[in-house]
PDB file of N, CA and C in Angstrom:
ATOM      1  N   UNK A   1     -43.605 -24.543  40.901  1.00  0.00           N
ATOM      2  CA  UNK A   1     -43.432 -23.971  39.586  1.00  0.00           C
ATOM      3  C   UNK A   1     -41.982 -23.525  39.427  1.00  0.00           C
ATOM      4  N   UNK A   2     -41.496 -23.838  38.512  1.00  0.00           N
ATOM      5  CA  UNK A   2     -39.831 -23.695  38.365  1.00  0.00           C
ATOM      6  C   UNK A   2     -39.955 -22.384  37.614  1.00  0.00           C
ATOM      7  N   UNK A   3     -38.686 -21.442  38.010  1.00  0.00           N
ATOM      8  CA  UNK A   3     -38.442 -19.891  36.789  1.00  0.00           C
ATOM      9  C   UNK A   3     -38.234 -20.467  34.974  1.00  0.00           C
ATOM     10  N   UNK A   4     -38.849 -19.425  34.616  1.00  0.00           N
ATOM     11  CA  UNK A   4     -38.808 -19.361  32.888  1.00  0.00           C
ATOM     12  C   UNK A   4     -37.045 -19.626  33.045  1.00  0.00           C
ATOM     13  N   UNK A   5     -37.412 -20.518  31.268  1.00  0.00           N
ATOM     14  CA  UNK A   5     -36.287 -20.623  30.847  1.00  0.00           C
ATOM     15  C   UNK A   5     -35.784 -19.868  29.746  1.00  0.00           C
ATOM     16  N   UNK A   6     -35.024 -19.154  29.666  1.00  0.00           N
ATOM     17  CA  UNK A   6     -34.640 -18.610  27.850  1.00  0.00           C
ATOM     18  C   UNK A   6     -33.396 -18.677  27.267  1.00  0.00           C
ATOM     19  N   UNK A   7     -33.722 -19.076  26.364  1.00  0.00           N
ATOM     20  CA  UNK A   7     -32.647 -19.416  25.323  1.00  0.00           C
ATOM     21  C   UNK A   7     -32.964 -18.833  23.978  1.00  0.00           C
ATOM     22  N   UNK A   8     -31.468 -18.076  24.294  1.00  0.00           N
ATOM     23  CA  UNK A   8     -31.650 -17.289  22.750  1.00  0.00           C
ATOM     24  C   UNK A   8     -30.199 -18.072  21.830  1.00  0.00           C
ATOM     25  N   UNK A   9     -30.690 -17.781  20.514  1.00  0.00           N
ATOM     26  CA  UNK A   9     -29.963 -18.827  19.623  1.00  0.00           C
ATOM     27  C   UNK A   9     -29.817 -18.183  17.915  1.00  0.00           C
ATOM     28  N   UNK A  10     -29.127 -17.947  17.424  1.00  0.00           N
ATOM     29  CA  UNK A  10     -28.389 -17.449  16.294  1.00  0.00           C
ATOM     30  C   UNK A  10     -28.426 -18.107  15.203  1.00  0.00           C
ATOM     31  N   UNK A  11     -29.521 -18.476  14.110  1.00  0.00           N
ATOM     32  CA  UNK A  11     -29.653 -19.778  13.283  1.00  0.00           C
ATOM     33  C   UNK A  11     -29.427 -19.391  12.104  1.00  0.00           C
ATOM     34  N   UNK A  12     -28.587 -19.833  11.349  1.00  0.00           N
ATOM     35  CA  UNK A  12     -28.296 -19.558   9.938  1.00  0.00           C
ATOM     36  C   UNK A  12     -29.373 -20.456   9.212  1.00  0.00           C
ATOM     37  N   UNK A  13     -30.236 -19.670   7.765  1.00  0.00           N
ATOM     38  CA  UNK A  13     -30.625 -20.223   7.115  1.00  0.00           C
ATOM     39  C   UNK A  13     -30.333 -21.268   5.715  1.00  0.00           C
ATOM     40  N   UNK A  14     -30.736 -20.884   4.989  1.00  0.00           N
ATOM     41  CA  UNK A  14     -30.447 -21.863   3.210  1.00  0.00           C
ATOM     42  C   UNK A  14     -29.842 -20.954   3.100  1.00  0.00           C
ATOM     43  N   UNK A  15     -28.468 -21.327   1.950  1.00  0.00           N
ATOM     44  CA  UNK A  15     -27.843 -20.408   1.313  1.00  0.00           C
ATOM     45  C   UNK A  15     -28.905 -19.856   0.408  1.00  0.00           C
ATOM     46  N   UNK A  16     -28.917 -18.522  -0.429  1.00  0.00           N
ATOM     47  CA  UNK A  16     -29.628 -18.292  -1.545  1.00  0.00           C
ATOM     48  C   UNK A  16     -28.454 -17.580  -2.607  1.00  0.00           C
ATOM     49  N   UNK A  17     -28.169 -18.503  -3.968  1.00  0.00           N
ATOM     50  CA  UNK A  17     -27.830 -17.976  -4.946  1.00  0.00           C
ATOM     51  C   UNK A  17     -28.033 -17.014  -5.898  1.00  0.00           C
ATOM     52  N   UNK A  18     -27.786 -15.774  -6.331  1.00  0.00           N
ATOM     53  CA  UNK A  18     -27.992 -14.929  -6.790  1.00  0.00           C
ATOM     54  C   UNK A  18     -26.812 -14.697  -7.565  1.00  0.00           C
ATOM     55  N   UNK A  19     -26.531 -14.913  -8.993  1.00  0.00           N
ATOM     56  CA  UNK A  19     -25.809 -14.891 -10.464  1.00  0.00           C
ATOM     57  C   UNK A  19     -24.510 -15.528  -9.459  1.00  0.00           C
ATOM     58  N   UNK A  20     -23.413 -14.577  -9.505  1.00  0.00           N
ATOM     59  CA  UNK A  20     -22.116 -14.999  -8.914  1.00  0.00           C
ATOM     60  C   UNK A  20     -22.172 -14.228  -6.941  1.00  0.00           C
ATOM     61  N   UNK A  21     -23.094 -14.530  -6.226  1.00  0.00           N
ATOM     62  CA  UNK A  21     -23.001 -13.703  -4.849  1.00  0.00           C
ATOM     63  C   UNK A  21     -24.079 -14.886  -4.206  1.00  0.00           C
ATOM     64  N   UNK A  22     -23.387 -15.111  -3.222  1.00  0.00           N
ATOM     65  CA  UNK A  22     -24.366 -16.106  -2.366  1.00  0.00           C
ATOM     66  C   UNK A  22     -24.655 -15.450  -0.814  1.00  0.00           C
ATOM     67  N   UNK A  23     -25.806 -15.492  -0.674  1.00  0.00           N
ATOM     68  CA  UNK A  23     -26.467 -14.992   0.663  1.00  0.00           C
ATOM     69  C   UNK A  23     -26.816 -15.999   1.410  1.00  0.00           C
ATOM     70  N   UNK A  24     -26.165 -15.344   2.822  1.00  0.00           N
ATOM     71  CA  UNK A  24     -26.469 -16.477   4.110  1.00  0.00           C
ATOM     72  C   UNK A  24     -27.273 -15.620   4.848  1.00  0.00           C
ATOM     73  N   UNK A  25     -28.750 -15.357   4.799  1.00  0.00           N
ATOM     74  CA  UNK A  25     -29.291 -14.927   6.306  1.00  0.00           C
ATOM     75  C   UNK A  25     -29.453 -15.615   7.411  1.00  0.00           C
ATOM     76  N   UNK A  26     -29.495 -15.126   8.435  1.00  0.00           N
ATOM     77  CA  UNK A  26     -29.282 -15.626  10.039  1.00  0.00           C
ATOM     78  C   UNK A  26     -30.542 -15.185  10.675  1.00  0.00           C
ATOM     79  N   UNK A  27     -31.574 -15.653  11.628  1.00  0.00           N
ATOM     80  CA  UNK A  27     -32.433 -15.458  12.435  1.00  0.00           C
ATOM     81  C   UNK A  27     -32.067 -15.734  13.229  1.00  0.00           C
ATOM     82  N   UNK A  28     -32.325 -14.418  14.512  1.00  0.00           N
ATOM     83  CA  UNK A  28     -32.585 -14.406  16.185  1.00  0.00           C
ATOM     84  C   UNK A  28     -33.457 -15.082  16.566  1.00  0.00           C
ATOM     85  N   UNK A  29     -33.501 -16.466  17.380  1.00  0.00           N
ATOM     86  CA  UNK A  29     -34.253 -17.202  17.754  1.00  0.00           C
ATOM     87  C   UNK A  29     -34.613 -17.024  18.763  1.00  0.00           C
ATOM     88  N   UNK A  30     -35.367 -16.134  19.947  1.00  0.00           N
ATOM     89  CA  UNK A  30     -35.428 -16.210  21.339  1.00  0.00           C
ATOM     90  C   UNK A  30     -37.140 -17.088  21.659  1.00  0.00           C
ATOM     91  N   UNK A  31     -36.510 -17.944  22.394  1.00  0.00           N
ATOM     92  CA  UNK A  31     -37.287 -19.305  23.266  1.00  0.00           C
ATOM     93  C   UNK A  31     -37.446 -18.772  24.284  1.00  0.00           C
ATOM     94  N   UNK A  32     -39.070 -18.632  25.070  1.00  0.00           N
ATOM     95  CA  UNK A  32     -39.023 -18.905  26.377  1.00  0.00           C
ATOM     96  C   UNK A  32     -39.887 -20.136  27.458  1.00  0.00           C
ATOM     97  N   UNK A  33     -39.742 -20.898  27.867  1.00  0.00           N
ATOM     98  CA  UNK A  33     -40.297 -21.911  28.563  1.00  0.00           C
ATOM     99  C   UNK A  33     -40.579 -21.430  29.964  1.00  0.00           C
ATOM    100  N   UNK A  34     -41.806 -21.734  30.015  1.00  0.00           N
ATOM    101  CA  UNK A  34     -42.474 -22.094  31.353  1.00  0.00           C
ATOM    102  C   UNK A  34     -42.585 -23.360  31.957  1.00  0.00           C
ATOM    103  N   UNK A  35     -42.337 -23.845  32.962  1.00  0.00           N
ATOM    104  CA  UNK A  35     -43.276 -25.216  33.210  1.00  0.00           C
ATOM    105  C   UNK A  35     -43.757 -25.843  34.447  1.00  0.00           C
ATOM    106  N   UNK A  36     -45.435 -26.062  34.222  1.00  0.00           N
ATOM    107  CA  UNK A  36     -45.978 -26.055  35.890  1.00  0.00           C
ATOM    108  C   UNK A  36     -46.477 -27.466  35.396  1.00  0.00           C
ATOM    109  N   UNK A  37     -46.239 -28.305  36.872  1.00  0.00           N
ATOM    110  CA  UNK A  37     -46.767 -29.147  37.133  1.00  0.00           C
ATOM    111  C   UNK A  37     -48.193 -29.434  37.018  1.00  0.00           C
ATOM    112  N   UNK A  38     -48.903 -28.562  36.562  1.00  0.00           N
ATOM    113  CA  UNK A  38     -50.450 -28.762  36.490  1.00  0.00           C
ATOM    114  C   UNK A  38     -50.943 -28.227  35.298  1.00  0.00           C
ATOM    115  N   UNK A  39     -50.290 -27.144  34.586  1.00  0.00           N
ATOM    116  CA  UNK A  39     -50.487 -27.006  33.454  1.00  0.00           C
ATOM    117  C   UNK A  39     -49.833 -27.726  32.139  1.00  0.00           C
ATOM    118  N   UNK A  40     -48.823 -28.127  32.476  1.00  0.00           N
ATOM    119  CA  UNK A  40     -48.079 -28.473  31.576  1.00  0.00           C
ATOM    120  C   UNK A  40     -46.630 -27.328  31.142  1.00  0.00           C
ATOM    121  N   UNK A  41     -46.279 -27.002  29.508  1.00  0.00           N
ATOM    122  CA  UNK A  41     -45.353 -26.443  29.416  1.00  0.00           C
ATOM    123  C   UNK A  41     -45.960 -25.443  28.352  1.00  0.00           C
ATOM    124  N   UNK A  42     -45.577 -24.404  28.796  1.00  0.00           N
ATOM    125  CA  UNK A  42     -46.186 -22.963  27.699  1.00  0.00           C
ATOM    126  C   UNK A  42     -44.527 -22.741  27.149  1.00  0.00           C
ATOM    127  N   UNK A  43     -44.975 -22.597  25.856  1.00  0.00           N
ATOM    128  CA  UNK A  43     -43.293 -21.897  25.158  1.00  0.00           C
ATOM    129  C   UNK A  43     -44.143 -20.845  24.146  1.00  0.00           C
ATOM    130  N   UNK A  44     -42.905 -19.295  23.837  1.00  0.00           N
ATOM    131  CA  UNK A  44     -42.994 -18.598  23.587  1.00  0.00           C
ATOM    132  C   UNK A  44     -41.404 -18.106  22.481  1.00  0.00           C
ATOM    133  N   UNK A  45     -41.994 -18.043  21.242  1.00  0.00           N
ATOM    134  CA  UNK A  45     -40.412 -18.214  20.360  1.00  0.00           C
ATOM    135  C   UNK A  45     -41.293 -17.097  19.636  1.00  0.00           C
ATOM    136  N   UNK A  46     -39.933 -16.179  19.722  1.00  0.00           N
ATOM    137  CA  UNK A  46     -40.224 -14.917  19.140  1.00  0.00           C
ATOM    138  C   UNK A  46     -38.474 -15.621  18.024  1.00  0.00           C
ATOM    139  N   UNK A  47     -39.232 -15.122  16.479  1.00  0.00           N
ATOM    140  CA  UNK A  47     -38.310 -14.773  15.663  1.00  0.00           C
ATOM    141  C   UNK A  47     -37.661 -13.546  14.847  1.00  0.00           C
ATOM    142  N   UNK A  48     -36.501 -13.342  14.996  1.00  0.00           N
ATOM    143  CA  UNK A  48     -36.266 -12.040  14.184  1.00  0.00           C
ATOM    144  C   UNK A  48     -35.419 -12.272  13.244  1.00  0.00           C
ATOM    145  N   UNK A  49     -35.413 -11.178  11.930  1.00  0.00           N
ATOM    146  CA  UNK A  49     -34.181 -11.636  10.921  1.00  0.00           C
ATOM    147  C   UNK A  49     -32.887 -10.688  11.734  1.00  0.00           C
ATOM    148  N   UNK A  50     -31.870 -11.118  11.866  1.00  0.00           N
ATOM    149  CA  UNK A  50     -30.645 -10.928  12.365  1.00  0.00           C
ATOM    150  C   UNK A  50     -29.519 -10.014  11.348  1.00  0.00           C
ATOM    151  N   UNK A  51     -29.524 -10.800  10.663  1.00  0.00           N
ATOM    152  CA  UNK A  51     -28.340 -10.207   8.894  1.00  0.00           C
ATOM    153  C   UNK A  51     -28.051 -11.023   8.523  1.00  0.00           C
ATOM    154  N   UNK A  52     -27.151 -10.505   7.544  1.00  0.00           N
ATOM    155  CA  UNK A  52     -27.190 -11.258   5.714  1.00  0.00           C
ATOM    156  C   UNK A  52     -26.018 -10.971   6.083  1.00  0.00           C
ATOM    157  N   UNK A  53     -25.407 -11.804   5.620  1.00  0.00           N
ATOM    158  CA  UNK A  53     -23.851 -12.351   4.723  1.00  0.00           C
ATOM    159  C   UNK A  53     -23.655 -12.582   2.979  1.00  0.00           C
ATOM    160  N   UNK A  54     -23.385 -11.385   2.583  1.00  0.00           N
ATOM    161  CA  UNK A  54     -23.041 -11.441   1.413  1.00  0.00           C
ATOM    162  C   UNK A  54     -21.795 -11.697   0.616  1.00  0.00           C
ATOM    163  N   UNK A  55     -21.666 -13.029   0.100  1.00  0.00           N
ATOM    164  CA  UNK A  55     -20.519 -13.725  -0.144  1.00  0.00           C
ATOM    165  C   UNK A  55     -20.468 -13.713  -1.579  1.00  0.00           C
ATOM    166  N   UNK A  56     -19.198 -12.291  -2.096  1.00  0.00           N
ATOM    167  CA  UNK A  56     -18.972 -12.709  -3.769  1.00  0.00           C
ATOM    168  C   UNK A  56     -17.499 -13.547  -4.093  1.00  0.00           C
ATOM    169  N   UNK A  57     -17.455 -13.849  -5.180  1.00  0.00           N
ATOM    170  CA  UNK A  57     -15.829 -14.579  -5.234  1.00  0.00           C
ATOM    171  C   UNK A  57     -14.632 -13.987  -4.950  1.00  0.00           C
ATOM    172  N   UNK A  58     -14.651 -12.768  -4.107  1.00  0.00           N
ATOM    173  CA  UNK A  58     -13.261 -12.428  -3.874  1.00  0.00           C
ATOM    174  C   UNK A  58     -13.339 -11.751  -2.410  1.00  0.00           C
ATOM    175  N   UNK A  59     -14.737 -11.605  -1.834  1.00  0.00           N
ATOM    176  CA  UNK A  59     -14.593 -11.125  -0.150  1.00  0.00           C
ATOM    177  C   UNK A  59     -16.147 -11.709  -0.027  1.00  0.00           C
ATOM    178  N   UNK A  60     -16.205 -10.879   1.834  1.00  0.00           N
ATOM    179  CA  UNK A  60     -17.635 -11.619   2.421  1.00  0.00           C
ATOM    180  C   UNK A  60     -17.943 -10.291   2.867  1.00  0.00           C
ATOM    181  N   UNK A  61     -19.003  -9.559   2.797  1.00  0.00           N
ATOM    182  CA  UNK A  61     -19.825  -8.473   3.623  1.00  0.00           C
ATOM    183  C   UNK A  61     -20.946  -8.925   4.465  1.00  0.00           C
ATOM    184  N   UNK A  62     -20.665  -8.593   6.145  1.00  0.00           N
ATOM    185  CA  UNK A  62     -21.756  -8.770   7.045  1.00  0.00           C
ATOM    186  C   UNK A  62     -23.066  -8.037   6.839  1.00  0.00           C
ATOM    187  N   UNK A  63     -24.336  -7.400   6.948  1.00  0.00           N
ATOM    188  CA  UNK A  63     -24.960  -6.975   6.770  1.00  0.00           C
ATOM    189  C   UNK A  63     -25.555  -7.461   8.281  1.00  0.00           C
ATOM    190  N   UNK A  64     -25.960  -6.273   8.949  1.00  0.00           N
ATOM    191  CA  UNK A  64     -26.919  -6.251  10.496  1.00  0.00           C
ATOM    192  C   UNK A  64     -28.288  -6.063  10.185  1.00  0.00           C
ATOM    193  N   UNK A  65     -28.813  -6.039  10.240  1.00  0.00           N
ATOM    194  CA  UNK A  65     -30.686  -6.029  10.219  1.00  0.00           C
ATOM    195  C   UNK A  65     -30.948  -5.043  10.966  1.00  0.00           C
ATOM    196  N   UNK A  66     -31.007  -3.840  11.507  1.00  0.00           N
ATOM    197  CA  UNK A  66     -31.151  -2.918  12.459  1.00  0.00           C
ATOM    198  C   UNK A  66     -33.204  -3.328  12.953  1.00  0.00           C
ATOM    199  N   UNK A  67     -33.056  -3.540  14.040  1.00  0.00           N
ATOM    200  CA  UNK A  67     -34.484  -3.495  14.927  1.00  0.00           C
ATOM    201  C   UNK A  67     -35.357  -2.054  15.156  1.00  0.00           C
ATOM    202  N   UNK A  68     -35.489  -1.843  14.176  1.00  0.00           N
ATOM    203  CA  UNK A  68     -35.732  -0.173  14.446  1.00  0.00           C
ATOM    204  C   UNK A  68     -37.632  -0.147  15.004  1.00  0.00           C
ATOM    205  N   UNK A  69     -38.306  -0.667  14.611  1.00  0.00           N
ATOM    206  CA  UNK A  69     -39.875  -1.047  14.735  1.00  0.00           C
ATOM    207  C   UNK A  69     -40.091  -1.379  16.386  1.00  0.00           C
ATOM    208  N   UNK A  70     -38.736  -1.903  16.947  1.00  0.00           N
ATOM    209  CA  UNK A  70     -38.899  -2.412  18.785  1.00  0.00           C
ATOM    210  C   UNK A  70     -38.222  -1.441  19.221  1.00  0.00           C
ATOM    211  N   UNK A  71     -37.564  -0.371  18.447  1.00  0.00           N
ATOM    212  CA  UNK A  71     -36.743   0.257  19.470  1.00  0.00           C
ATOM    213  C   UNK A  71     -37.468   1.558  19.607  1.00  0.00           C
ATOM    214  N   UNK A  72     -38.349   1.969  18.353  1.00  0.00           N
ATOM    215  CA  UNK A  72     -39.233   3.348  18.455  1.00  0.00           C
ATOM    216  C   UNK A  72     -40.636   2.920  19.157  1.00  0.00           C
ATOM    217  N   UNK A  73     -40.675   1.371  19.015  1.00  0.00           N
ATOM    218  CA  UNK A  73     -41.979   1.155  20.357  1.00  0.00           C
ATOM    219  C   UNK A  73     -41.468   1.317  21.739  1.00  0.00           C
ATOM    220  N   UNK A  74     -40.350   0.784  22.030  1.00  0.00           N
ATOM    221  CA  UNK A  74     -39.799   1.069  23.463  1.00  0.00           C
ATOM    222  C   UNK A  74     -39.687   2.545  23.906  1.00  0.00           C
ATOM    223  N   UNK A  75     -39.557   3.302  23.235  1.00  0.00           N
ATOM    224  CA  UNK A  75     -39.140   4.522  23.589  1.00  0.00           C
ATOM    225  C   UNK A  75     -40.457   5.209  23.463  1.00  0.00           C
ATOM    226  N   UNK A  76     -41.806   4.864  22.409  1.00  0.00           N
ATOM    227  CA  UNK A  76     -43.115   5.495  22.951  1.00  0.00           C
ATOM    228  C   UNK A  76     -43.797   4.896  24.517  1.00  0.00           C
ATOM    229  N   UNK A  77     -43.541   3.292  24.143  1.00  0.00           N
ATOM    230  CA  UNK A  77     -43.936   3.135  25.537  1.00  0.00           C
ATOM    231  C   UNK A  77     -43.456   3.528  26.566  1.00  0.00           C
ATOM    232  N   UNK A  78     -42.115   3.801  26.963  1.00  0.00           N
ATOM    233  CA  UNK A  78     -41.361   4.423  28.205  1.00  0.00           C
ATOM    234  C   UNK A  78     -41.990   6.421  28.134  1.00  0.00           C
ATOM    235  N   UNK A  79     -42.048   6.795  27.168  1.00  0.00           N
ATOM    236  CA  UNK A  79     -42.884   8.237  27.010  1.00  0.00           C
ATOM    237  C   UNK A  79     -44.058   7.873  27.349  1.00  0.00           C
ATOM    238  N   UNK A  80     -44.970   7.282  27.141  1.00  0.00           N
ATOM    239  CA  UNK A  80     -46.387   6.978  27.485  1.00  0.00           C
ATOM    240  C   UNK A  80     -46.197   6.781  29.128  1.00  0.00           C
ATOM    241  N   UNK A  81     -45.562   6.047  29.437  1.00  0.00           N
ATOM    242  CA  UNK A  81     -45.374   5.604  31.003  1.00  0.00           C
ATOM    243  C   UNK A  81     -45.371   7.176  31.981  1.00  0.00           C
ATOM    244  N   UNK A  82     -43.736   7.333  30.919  1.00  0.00           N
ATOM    245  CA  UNK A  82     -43.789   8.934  32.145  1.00  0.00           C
ATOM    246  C   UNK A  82     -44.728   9.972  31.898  1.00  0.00           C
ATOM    247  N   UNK A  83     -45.243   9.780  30.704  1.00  0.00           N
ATOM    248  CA  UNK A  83     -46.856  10.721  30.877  1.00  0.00           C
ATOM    249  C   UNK A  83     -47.849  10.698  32.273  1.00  0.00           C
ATOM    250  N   UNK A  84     -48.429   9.097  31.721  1.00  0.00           N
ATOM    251  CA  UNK A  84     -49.249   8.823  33.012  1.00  0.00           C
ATOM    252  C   UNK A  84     -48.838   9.033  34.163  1.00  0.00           C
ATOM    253  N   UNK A  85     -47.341   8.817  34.875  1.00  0.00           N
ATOM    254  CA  UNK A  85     -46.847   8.803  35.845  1.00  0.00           C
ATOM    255  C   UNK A  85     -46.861  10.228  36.463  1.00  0.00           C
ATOM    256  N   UNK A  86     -46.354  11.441  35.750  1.00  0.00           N
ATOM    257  CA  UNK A  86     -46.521  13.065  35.654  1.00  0.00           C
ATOM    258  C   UNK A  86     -47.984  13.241  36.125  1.00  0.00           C
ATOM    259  N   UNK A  87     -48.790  12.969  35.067  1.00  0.00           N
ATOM    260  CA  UNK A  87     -50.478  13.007  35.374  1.00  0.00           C
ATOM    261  C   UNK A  87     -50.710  12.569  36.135  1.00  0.00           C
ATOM    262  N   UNK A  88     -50.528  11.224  36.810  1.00  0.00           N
ATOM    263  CA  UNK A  88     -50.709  11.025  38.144  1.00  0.00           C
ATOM    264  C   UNK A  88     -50.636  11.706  39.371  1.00  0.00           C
ATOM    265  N   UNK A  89     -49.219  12.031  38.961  1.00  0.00           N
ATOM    266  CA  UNK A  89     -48.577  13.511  40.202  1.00  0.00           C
ATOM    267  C   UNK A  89     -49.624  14.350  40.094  1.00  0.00           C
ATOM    268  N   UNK A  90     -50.020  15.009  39.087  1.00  0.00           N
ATOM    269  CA  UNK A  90     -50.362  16.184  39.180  1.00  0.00           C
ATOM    270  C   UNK A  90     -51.562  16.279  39.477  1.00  0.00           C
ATOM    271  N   UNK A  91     -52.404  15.063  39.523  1.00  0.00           N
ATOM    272  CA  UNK A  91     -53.911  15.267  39.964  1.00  0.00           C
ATOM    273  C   UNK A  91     -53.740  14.851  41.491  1.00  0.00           C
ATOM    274  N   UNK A  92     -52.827  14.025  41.696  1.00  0.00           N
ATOM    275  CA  UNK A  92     -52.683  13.934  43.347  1.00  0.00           C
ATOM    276  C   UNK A  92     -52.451  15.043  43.941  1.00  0.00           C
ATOM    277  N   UNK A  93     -51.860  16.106  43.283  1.00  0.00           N
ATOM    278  CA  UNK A  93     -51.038  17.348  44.205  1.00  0.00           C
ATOM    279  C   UNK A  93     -52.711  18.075  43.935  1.00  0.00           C
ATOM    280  N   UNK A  94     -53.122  18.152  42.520  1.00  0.00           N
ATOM    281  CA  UNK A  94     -54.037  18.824  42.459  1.00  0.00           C
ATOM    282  C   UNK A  94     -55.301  18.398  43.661  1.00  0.00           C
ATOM    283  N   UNK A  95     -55.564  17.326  43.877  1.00  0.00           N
ATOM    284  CA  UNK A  95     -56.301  16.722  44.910  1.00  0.00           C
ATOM    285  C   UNK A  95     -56.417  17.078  46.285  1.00  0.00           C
ATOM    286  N   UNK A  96     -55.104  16.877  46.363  1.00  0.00           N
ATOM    287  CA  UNK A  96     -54.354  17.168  47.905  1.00  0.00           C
ATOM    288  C   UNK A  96     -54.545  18.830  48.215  1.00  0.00           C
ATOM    289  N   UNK A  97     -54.479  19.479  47.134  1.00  0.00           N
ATOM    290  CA  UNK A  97     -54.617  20.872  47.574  1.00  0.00           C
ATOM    291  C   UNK A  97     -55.542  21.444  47.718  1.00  0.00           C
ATOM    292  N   UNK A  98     -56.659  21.031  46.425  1.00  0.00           N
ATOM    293  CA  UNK A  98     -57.943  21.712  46.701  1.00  0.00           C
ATOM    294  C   UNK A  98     -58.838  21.119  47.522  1.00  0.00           C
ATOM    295  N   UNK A  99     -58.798  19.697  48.363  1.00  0.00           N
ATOM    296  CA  UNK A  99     -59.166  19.209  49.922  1.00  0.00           C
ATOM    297  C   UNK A  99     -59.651  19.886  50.685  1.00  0.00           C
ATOM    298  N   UNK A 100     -61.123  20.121  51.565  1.00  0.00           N
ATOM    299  CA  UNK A 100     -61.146  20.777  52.259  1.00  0.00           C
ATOM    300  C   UNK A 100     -60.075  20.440  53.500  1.00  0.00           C
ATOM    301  N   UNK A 101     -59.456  21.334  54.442  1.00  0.00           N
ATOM    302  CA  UNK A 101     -58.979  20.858  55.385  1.00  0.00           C
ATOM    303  C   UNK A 101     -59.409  22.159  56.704  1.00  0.00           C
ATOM    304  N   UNK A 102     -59.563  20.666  57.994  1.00  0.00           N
ATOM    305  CA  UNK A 102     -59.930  21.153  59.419  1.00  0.00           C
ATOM    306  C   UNK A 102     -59.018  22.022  59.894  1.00  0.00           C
ATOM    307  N   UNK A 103     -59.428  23.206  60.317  1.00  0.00           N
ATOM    308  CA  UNK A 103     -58.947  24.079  61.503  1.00  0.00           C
ATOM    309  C   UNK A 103     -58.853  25.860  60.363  1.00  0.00           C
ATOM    310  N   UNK A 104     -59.675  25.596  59.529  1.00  0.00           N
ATOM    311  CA  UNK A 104     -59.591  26.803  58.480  1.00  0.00           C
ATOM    312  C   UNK A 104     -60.977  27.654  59.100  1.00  0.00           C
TER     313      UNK A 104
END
């Protein structure tokens, strides 16, 4: 079985016209490939919108897309983690202590 492959990739879409201002949005393309000799090939393409390019007749404004929806899940899931992880501790210590133990 060979390691995943990924390829991430930056794709500009259709222009879209709007009176005198033309918009270029861009999608984050991330690809990932697997591939086993017995299964065949699993791929996994996550898309995101990236930003807008707003082009009027006398300049160009970038526009970023901010990821805000993956970045407040990352940060509950990493809080959720060190919850359980704490709770873990604390029923082990709690465990460990209230144990009967030999020579009392």
């Amino acid at each position: 079985m060979k390691l995943p492959e990924q390829r991430i990739r930056l794709v500009a879409a259709d222009p879209i016209e709007v009176g005198t201002r033309r918009l270029l949005p861009s999608v984050l393309v991330n690809t990932l490939s697997l591939q086993s000799p017995d299964k065949g090939t699993f791929n996994f393409v996550r898309l995101r919108p990236a930003s807008i390019v707003v082009e009027c007749e006398s300049s160009a404004e970038w526009i970023e897309i901010p990821n805000t929806t993956e970045n407040i899940l990352s940060t509950m899931a990493a809080a959720a983690a060190g919850i359980a992880l704490v709770s873990s501790l604390i029923i082990a210590a709690s465990l460990f202590l209230n144990s009967p133990r030999k020579g009392r």
